[in-house]
N, C-alpha and C. Protein backbone atom coordinates (compact mmCIF):
# COMPACT_ATOMS: atom_id res chain seq x y z
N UNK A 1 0.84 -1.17 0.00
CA UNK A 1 0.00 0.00 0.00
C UNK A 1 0.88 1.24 0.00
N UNK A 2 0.51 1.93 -1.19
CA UNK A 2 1.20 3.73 -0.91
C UNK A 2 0.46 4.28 -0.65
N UNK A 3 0.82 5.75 0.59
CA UNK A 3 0.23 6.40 0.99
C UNK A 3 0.76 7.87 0.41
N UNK A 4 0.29 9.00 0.10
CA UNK A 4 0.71 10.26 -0.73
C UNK A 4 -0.27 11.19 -0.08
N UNK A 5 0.88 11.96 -0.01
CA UNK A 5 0.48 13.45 0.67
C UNK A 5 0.65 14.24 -0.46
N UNK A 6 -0.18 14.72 -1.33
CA UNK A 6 -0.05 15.69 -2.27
C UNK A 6 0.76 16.84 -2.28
N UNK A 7 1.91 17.73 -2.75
CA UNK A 7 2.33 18.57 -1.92
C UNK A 7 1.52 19.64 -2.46
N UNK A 8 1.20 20.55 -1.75
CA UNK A 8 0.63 21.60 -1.50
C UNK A 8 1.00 22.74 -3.12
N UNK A 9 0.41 23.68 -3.47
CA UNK A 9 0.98 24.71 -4.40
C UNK A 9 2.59 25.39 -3.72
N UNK A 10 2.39 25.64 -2.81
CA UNK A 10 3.71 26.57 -2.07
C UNK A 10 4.84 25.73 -2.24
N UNK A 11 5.74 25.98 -0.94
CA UNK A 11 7.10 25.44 -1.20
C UNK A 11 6.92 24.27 -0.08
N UNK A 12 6.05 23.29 0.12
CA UNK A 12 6.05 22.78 1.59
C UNK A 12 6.27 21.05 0.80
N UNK A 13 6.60 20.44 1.80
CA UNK A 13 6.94 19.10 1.37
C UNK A 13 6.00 18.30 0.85
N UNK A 14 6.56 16.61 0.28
CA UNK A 14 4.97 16.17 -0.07
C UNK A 14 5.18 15.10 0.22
N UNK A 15 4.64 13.86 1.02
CA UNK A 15 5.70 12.76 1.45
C UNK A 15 4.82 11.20 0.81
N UNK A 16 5.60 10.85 0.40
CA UNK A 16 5.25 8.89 -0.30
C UNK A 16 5.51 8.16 1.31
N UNK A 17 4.76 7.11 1.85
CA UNK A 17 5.27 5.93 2.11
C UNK A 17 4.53 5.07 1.72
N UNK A 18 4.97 3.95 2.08
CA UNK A 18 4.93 2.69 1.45
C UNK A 18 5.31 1.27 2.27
N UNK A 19 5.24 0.17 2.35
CA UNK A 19 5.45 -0.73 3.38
C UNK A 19 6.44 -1.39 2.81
N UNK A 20 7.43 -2.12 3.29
CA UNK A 20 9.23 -2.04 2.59
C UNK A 20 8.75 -3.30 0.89
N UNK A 21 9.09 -2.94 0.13
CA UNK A 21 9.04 -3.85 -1.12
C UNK A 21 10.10 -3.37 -2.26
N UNK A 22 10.61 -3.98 -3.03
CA UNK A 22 11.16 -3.77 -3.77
C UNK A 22 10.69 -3.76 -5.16
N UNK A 23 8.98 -3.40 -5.07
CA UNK A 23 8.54 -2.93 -6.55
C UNK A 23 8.28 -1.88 -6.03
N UNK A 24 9.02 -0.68 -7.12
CA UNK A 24 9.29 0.60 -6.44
C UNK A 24 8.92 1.30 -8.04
N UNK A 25 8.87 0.49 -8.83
CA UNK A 25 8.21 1.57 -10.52
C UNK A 25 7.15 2.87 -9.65
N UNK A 26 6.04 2.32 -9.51
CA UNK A 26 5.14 3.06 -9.17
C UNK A 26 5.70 4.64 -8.06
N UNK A 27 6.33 4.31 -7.33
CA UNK A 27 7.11 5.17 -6.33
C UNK A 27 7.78 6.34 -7.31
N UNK A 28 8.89 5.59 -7.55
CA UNK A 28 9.85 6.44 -9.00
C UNK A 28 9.25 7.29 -9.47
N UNK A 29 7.79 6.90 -10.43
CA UNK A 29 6.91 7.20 -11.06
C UNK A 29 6.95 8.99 -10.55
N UNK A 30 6.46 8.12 -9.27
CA UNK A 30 5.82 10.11 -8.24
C UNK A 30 7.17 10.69 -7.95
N UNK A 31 8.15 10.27 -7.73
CA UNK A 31 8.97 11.16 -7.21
C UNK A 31 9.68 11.76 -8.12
N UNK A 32 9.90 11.42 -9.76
CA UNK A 32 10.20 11.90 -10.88
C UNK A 32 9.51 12.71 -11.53
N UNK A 33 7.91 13.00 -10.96
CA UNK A 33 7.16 13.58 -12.00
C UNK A 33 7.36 15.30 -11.99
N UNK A 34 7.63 15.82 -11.53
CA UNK A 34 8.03 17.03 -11.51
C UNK A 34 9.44 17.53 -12.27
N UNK A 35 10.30 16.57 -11.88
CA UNK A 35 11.74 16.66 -12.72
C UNK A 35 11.78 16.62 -14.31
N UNK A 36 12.54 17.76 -14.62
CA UNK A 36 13.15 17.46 -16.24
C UNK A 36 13.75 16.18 -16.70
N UNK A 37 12.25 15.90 -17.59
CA UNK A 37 12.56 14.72 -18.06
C UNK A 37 14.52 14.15 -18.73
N UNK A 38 15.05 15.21 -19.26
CA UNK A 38 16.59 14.92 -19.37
C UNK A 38 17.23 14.23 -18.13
N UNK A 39 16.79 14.70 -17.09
CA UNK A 39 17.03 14.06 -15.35
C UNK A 39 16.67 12.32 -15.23
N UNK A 40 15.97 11.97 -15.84
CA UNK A 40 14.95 10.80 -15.05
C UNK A 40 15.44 9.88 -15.03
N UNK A 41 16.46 9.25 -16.13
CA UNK A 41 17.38 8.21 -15.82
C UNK A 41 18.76 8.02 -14.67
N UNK A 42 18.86 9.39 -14.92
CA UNK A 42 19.96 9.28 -13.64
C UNK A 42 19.23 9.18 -12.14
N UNK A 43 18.28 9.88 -11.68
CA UNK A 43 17.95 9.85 -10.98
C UNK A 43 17.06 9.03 -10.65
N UNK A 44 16.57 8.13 -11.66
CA UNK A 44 15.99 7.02 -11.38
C UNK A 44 16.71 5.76 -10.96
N UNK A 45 17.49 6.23 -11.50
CA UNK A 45 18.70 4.70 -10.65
C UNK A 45 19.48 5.08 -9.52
N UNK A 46 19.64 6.50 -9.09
CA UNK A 46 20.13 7.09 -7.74
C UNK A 46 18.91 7.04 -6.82
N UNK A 47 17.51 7.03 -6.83
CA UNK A 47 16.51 6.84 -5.87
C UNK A 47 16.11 5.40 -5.63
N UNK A 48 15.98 5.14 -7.05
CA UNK A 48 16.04 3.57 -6.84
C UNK A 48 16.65 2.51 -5.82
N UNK A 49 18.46 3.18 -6.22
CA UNK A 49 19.14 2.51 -5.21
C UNK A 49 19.00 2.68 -4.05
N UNK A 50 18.43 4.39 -3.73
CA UNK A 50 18.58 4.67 -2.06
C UNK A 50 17.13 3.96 -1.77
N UNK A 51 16.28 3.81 -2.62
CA UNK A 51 14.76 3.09 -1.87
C UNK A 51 15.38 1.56 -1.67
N UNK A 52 16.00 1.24 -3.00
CA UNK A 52 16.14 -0.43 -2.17
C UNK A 52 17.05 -0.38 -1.04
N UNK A 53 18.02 0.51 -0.73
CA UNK A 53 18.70 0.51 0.75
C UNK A 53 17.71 0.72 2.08
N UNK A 54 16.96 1.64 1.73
CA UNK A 54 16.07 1.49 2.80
C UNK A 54 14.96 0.41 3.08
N UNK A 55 14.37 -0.31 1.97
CA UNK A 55 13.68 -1.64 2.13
C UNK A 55 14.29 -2.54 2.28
N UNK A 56 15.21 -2.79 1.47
CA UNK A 56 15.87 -3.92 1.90
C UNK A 56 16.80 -4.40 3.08
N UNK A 57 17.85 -3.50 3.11
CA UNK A 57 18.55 -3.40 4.03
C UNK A 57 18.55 -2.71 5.64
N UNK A 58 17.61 -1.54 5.57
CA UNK A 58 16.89 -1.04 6.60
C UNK A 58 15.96 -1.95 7.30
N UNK A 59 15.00 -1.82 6.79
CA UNK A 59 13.72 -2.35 7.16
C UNK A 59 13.84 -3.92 6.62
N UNK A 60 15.09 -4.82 6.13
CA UNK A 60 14.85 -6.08 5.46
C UNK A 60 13.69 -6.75 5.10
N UNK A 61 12.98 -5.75 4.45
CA UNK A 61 11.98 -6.43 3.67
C UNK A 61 10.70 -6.90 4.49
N UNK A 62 10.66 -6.07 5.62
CA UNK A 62 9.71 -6.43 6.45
C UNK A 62 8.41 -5.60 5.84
N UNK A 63 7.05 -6.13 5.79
CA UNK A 63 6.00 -5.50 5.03
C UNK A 63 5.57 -5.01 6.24
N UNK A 64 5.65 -4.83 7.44
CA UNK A 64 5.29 -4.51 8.95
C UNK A 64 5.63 -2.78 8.76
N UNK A 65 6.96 -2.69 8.04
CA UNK A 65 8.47 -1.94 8.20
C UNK A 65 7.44 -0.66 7.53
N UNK A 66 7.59 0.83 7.55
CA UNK A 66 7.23 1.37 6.51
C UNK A 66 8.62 2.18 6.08
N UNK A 67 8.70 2.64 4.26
CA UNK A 67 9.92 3.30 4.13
C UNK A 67 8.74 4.79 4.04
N UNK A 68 9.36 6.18 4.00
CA UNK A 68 9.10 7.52 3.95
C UNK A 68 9.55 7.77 3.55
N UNK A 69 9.15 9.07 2.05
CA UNK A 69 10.07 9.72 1.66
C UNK A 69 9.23 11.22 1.59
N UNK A 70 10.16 12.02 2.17
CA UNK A 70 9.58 13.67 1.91
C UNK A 70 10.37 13.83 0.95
N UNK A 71 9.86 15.03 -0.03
CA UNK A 71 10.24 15.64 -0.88
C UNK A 71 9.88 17.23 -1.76
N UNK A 72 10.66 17.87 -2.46
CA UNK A 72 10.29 19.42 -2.51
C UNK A 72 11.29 19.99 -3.23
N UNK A 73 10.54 20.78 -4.12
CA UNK A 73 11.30 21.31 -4.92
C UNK A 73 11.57 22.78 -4.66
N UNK A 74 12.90 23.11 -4.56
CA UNK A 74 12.90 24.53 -4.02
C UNK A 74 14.10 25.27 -4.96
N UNK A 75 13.63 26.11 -6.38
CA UNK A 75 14.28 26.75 -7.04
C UNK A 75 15.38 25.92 -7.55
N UNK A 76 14.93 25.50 -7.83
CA UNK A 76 15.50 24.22 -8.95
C UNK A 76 16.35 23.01 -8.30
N UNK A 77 16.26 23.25 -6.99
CA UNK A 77 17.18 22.39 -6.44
C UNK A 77 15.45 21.15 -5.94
N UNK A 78 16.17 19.71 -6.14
CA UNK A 78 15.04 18.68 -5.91
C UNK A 78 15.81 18.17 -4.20
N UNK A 79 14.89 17.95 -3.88
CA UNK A 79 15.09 16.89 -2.07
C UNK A 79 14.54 16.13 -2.24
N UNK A 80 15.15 14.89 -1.53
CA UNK A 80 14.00 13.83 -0.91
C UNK A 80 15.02 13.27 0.28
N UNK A 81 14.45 13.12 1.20
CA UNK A 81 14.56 12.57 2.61
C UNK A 81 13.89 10.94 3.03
N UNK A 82 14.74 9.97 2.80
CA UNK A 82 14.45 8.79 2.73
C UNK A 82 14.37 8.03 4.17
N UNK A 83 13.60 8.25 4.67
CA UNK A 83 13.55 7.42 6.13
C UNK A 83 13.33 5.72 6.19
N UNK A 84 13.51 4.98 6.64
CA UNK A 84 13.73 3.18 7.02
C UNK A 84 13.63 3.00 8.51
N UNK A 85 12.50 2.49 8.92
CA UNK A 85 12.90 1.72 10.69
C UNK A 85 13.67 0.61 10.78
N UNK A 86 14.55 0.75 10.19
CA UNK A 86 15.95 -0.43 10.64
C UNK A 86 16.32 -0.10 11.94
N UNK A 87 17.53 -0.87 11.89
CA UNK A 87 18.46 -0.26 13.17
C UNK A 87 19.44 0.86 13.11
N UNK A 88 19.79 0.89 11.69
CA UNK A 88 20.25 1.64 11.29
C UNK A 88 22.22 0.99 10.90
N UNK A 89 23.17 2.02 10.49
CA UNK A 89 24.04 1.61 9.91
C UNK A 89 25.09 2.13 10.12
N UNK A 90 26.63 2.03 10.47
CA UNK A 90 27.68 3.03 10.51
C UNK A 90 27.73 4.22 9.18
N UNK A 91 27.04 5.10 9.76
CA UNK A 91 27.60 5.89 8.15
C UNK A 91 28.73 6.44 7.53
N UNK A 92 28.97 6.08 6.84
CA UNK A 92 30.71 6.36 6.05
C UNK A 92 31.03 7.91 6.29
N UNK A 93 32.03 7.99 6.44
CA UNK A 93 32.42 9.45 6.73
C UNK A 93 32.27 10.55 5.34
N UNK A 94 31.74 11.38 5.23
CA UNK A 94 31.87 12.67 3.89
C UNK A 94 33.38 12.11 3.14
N UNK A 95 34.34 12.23 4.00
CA UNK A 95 35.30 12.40 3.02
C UNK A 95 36.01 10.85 2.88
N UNK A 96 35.65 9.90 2.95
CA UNK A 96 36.14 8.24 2.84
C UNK A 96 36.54 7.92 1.51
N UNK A 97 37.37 7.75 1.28
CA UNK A 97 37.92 7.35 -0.40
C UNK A 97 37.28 6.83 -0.59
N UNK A 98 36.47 6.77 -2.33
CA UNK A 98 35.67 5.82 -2.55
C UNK A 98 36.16 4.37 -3.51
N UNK A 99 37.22 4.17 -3.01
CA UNK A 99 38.50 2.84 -3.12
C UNK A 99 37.83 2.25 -2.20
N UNK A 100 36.81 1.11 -2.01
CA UNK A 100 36.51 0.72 -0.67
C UNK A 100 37.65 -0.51 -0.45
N UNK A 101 37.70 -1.22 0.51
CA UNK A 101 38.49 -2.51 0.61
C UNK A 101 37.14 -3.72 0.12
N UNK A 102 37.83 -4.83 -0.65
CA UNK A 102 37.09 -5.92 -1.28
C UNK A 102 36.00 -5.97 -0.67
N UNK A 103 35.94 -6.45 0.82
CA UNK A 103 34.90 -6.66 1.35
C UNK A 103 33.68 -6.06 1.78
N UNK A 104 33.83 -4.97 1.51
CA UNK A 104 32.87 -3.63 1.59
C UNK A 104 32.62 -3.39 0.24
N UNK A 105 32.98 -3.93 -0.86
CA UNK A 105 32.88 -3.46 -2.21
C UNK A 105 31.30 -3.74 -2.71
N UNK A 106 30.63 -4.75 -2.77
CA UNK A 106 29.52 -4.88 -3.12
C UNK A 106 28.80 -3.96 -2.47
N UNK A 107 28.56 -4.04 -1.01
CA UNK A 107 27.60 -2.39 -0.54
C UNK A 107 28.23 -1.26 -0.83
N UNK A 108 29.53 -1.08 -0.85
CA UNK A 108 29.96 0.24 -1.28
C UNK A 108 29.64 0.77 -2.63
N UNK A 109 29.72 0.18 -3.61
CA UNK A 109 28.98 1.03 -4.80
C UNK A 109 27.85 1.11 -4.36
N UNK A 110 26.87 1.17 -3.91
CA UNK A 110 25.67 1.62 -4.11
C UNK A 110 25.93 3.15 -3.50
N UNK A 111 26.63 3.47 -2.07
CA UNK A 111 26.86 4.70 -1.61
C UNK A 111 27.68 5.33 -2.69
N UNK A 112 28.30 4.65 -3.27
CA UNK A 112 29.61 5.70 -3.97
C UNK A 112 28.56 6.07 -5.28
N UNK A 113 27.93 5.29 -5.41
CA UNK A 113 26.73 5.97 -6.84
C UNK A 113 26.00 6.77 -6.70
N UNK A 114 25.01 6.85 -5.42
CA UNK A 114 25.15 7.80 -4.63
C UNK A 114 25.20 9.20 -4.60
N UNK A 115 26.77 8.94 -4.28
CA UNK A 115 27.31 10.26 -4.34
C UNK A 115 28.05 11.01 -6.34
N UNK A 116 27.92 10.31 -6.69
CA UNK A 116 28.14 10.34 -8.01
C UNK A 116 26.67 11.14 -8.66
N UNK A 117 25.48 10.97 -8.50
CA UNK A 117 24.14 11.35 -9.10
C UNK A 117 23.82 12.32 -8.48
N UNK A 118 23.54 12.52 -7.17
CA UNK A 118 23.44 13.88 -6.65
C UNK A 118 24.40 14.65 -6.19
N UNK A 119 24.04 16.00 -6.04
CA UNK A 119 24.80 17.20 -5.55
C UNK A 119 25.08 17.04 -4.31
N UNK A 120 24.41 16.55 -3.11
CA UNK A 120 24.31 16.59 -1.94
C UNK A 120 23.71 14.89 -1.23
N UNK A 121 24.85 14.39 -0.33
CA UNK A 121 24.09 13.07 0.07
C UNK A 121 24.20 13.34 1.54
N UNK A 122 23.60 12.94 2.60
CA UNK A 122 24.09 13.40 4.07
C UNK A 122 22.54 11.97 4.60
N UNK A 123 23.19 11.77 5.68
CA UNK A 123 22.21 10.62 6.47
C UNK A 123 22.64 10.90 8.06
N UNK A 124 21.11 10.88 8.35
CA UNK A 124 21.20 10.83 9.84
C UNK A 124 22.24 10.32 11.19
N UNK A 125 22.57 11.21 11.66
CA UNK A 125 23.72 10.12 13.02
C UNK A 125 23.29 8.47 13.39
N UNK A 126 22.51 8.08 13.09
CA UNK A 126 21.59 6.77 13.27
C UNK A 126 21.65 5.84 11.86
N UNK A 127 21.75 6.62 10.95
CA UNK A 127 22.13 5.83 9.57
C UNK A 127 20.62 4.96 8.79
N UNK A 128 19.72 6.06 9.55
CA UNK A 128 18.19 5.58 9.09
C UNK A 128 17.32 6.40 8.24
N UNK A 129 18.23 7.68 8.10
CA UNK A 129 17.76 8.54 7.40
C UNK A 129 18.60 9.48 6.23
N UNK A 130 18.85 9.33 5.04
CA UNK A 130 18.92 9.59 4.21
C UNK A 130 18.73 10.76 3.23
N UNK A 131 19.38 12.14 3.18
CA UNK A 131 19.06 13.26 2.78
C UNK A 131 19.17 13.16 1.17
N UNK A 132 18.97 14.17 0.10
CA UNK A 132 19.71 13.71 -1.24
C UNK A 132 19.23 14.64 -1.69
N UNK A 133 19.64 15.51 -2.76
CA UNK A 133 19.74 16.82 -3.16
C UNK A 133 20.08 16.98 -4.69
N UNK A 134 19.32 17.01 -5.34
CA UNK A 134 20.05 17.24 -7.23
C UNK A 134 19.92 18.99 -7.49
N UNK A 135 20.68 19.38 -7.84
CA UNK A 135 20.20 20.86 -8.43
C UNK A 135 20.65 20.65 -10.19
N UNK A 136 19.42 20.67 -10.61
CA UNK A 136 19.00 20.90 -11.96
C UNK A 136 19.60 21.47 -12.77
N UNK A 137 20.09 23.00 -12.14
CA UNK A 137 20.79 23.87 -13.05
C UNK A 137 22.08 24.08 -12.88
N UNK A 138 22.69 23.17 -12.03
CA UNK A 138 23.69 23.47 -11.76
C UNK A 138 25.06 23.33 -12.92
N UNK A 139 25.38 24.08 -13.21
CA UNK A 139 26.43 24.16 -14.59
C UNK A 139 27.55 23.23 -14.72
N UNK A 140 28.22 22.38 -13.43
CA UNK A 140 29.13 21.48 -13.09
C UNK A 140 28.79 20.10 -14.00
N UNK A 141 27.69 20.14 -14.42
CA UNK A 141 27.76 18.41 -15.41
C UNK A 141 26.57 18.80 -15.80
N UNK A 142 26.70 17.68 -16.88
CA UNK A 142 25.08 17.07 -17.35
C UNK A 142 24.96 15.89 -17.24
N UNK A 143 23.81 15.51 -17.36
CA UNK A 143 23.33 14.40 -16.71
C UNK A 143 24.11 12.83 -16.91
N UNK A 144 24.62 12.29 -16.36
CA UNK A 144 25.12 10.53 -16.96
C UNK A 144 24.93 10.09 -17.62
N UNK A 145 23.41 9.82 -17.12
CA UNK A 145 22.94 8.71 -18.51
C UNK A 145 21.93 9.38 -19.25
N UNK A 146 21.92 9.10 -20.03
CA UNK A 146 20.84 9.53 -21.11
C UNK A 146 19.46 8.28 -21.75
């Protein structure tokens, strides 16, 4: 079951949840629809990944579990705030080479992609909450994938 808070005309948030699953089309769907379509592939595989971190690995797939996501567009810059009732996770430090060692390598690309698609990644001291930030206009790149 998804639940949707419409966001408002103004600048105020608009929030998806959902009970932890990893069919997430429909999700994507809403949280892309506002974005320049040139955007949607990259950022469809940068939300993607952070939703399956929070269902899967947060909340492991518990349908009990719910994931949250707020989101808002504020002058061209996009948010979404990905919450999970896991236990949560050590979060990697801002500045951690993204050389991980072997054994961290399979979960580590998903963070290091991550940080590769958006402008801004930051997660809660608890490692349950998930910030993420694209700015649209920002002149530093264009988009990855096409």
């Amino acid at each position: 079951m998804i639940a949707i808070s419409l966001r408002p005309v103004r600048r105020d948030w608009g929030t998806i949840s959902f009970a932890s699953t990893l069919y997430l089309c429909p999700i994507l769907d809403l949280l892309l629809e506002q974005i320049p379509p040139r955007w949607h592939p990259e950022l469809r595989l940068g939300l993607q990944e952070a939703l399956v971190n929070a269902a899967k690995h947060g909340n492991k797939l518990d349908p009990c579990k719910t994931v949250v996501v707020h989101f808002l567009v504020k002058d061209e810059q996009y948010w979404w705030v990905i919450s999970d009732e896991g236990s949560g996770f050590a979060v990697p430090c801002e500045s951690q080479s993204e050389d991980l060692p072997n054994e961290e390598a399979e979960n580590g690309r998903g963070l290091c992609l991550l940080r590769h698609i958006f402008d801004q990644v930051h997660w809660n001291c608890q490692g349950t909450e998930l910030r993420l930030c694209k700015d649209v206009n920002s002149r530093s790149r264009l988009p990855l994938l096409h």
